[in-house]
Protein backbone atom coordinates (compact mmCIF):
# COMPACT_ATOMS: atom_id res chain seq x y z
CA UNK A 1 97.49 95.94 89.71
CA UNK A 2 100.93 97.75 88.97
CA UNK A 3 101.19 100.75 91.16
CA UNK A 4 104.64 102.58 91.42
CA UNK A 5 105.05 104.93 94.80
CA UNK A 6 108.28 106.59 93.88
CA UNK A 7 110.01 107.36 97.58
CA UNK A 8 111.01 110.92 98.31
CA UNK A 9 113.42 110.04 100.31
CA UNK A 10 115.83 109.75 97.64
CA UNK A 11 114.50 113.24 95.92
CA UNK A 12 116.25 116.00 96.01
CA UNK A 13 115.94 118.38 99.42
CA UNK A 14 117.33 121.60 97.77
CA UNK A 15 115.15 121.18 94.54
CA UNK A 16 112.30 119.17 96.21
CA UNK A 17 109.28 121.17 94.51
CA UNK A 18 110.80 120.24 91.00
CA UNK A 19 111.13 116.59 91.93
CA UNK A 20 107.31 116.65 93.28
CA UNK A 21 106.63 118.17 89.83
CA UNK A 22 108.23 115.54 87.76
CA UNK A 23 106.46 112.50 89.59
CA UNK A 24 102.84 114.43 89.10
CA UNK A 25 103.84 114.69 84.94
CA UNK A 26 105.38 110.51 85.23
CA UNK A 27 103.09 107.80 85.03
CA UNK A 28 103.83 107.18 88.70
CA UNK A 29 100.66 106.65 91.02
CA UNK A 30 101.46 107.86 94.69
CA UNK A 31 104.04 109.56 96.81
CA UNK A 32 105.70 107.65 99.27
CA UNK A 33 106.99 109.54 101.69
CA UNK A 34 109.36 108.06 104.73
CA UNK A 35 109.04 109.26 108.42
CA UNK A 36 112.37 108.40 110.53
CA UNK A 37 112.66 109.33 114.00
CA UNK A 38 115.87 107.87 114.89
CA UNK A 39 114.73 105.65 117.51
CA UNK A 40 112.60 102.99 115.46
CA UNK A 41 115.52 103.29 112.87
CA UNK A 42 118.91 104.66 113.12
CA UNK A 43 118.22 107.61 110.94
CA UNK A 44 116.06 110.63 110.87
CA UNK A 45 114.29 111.58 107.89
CA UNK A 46 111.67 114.65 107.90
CA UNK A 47 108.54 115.01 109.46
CA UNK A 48 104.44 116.62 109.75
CA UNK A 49 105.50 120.06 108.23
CA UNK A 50 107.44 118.49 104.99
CA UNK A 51 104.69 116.12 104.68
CA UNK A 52 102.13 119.15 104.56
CA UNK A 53 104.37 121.10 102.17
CA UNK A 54 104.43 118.14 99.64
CA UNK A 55 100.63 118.02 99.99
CA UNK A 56 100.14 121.24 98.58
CA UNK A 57 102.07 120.58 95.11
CA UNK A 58 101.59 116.44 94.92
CA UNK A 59 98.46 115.77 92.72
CA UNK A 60 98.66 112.18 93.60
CA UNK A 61 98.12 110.14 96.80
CA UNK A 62 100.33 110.66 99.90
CA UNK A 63 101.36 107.00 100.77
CA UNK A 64 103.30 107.60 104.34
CA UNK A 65 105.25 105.25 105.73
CA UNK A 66 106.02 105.70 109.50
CA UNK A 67 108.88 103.83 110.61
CA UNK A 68 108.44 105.75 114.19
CA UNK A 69 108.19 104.50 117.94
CA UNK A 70 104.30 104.80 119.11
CA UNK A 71 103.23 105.87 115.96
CA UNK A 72 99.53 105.87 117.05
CA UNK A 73 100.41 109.46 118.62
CA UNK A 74 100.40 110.79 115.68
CA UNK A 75 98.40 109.31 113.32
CA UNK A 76 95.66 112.13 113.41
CA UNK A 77 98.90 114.86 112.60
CA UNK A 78 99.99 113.24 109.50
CA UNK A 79 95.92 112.76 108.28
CA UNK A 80 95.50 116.77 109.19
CA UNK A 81 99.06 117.08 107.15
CA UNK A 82 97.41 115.60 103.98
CA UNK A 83 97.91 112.17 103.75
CA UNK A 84 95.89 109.59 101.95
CA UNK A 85 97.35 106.10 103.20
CA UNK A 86 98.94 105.16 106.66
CA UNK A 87 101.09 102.35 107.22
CA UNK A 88 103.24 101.82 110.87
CA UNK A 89 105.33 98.77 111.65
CA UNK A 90 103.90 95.92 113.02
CA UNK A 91 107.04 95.82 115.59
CA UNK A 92 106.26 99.23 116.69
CA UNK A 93 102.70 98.90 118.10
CA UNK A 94 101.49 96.71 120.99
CA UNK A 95 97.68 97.07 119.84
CA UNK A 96 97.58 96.24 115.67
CA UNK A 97 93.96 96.06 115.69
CA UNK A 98 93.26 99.48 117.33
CA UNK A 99 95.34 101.30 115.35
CA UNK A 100 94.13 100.07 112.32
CA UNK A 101 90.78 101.15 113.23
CA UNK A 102 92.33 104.55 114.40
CA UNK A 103 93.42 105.11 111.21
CA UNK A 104 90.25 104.03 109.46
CA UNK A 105 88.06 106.76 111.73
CA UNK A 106 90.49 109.43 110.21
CA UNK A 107 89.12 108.42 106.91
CA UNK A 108 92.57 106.71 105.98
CA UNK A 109 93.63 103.66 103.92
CA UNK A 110 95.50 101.79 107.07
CA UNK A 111 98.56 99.55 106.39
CA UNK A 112 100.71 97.42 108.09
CA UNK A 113 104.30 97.65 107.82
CA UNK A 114 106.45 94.19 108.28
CA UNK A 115 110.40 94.38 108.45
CA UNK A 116 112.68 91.60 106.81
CA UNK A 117 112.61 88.90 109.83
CA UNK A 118 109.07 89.09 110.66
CA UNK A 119 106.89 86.62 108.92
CA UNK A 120 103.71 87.38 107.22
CA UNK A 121 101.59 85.17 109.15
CA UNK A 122 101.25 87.33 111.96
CA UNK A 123 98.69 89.52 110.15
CA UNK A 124 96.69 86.56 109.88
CA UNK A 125 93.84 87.46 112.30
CA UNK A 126 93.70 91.04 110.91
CA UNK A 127 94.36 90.96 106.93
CA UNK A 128 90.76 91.33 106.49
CA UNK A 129 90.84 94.75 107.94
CA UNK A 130 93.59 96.10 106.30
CA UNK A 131 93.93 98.11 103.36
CA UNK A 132 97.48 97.64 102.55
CA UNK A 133 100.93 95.73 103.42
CA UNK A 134 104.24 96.80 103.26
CA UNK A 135 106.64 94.08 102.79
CA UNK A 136 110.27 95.60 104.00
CA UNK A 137 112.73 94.04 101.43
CA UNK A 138 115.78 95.96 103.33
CA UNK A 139 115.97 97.01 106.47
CA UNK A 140 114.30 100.20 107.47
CA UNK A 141 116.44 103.06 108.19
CA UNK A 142 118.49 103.83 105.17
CA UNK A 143 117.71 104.20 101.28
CA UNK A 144 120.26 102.12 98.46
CA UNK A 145 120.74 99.02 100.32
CA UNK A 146 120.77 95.67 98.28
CA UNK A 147 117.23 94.15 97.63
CA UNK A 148 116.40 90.18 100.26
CA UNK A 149 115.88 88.09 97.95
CA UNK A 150 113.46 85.91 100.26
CA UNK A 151 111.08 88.67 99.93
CA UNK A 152 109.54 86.63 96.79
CA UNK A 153 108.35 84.03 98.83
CA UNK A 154 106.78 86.45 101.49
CA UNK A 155 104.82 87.99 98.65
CA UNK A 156 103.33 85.00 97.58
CA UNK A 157 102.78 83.70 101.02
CA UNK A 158 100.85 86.63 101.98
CA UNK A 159 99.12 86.54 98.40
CA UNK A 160 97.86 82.86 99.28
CA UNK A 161 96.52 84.86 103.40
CA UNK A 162 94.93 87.40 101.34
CA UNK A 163 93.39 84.93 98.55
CA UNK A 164 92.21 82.66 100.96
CA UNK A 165 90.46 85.23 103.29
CA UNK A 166 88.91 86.62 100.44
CA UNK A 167 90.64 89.99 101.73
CA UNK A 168 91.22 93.08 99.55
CA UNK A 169 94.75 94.05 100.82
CA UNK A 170 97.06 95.55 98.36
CA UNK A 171 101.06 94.07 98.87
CA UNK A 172 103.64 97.25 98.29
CA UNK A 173 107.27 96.49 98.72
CA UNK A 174 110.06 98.36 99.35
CA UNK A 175 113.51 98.43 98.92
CA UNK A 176 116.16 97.58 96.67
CA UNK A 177 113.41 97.87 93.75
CA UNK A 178 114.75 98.51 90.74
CA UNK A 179 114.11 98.13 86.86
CA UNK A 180 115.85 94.66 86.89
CA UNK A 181 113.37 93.00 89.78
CA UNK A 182 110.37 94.89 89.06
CA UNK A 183 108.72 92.56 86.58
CA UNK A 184 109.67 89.17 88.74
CA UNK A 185 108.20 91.54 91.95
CA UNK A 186 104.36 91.80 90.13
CA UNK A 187 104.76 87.95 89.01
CA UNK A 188 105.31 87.32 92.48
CA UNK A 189 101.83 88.97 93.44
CA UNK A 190 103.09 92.11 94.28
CA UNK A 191 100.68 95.85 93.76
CA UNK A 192 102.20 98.50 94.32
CA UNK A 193 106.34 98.68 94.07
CA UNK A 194 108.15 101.86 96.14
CA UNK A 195 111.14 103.16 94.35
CA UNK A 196 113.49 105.46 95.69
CA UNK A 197 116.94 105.69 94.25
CA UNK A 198 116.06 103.70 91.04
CA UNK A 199 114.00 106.50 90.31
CA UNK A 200 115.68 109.68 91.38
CA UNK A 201 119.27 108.94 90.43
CA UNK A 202 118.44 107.82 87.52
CA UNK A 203 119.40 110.11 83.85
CA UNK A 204 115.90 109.86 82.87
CA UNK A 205 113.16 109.51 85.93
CA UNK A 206 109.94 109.32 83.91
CA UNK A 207 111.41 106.99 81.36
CA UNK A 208 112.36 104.39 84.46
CA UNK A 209 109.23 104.83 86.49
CA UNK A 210 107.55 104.02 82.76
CA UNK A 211 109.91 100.55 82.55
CA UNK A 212 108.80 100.18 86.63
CA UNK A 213 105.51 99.83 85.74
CA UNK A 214 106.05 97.42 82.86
């Protein structure tokens, strides 16, 4: 599977209904969209009511990405908001398994988030009930950093967890993707790729988040 979530992060605020436009004409497949709240991550990004006011012009998924302390407070806001799929880091929640299922009973996809340094085996005892993990290949907080290269061999060490439980977890990854490690990124076992900057800063959008996709 080749999914690209192109990241709004990296849109443009002042034009932000034209950018939504763009991505629903590309060959992209979801929205990813980035909650900050300064504490989890030294930045702060937008929140519930953007999230709703992308919902009413995105015709494709809402793929949020909460990089927020207790995110389980709020998981029932952003599913009223609009959104499709939930992910929340794995080094922001004491209770993993309940807030998968918390998610689930909103009638969510539920994902896992893990940042650079934490290794993929901890989602061993609960990659069966997942629907989705992000792989952080920068650090959360800030968009354009340079893509960790040791994020290869997470991907296909969590490819060999999912294989071998017979699970049916998609692996997204973001940061530092780009048209260059895109192709090496699927080989690696990778489904669905988050773009930000690559995408939006780029002369021709569409054309790159056609070359993203392969």
């Amino acid at each position: 599977m080749k999914l690209i979530a192109p990241s709004l992060l990296s849109a443009d605020f002042l034009n932000l209904e034209r950018d939504i436009e763009m991505v629903n004409r590309s060959e992209a497949d979801w929205f990813h969209c980035d909650v900050m709240d300064g504490r989890f991550v030294p930045n702060i990004s937008y929140g519930i009511p953007v999230v709703q006011a992308i919902k009413k012009k995105a015709q494709k998924p809402l793929d949020v990405h909460l990089m927020i302390v207790e995110p389980e407070k709020y998981f029932e806001a952003f599913a009223k908001a609009g959104t499709d799929i939930l992910t929340f880091h794995y080094e922001a929640c004491n209770h993993i398994h309940r807030a998968v299922q918390q998610i689930k009973s909103l009638g969510l996809q539920a994902g896992v988030v893990l940042n650079p340094h934490t290794p993929v085996a901890v989602l061993e005892d609960i990659i069966g009930d997942l629907d989705l993990v992000l792989l952080m290949s920068v650090n959360p907080g800030f968009g354009g950093q340079q893509f960790i290269e040791r994020t290869y061999e997470k991907i296909r060490q969590l490819r060999l967890m999912i294989e071998k439980q017979n699970a049916h977890a998609l692996i997204e990854v973001d940061g530092g993707v780009n048209t260059q490690n895109a192709k090496a990124l699927f080989e690696a076992g990778a489904d669905v790729l988050v773009a930000g900057n690559a995408v939006f800063k780029a002369e021709n959008p569409m054309e790159t988040i056609r070359e993203l996709k392969g």
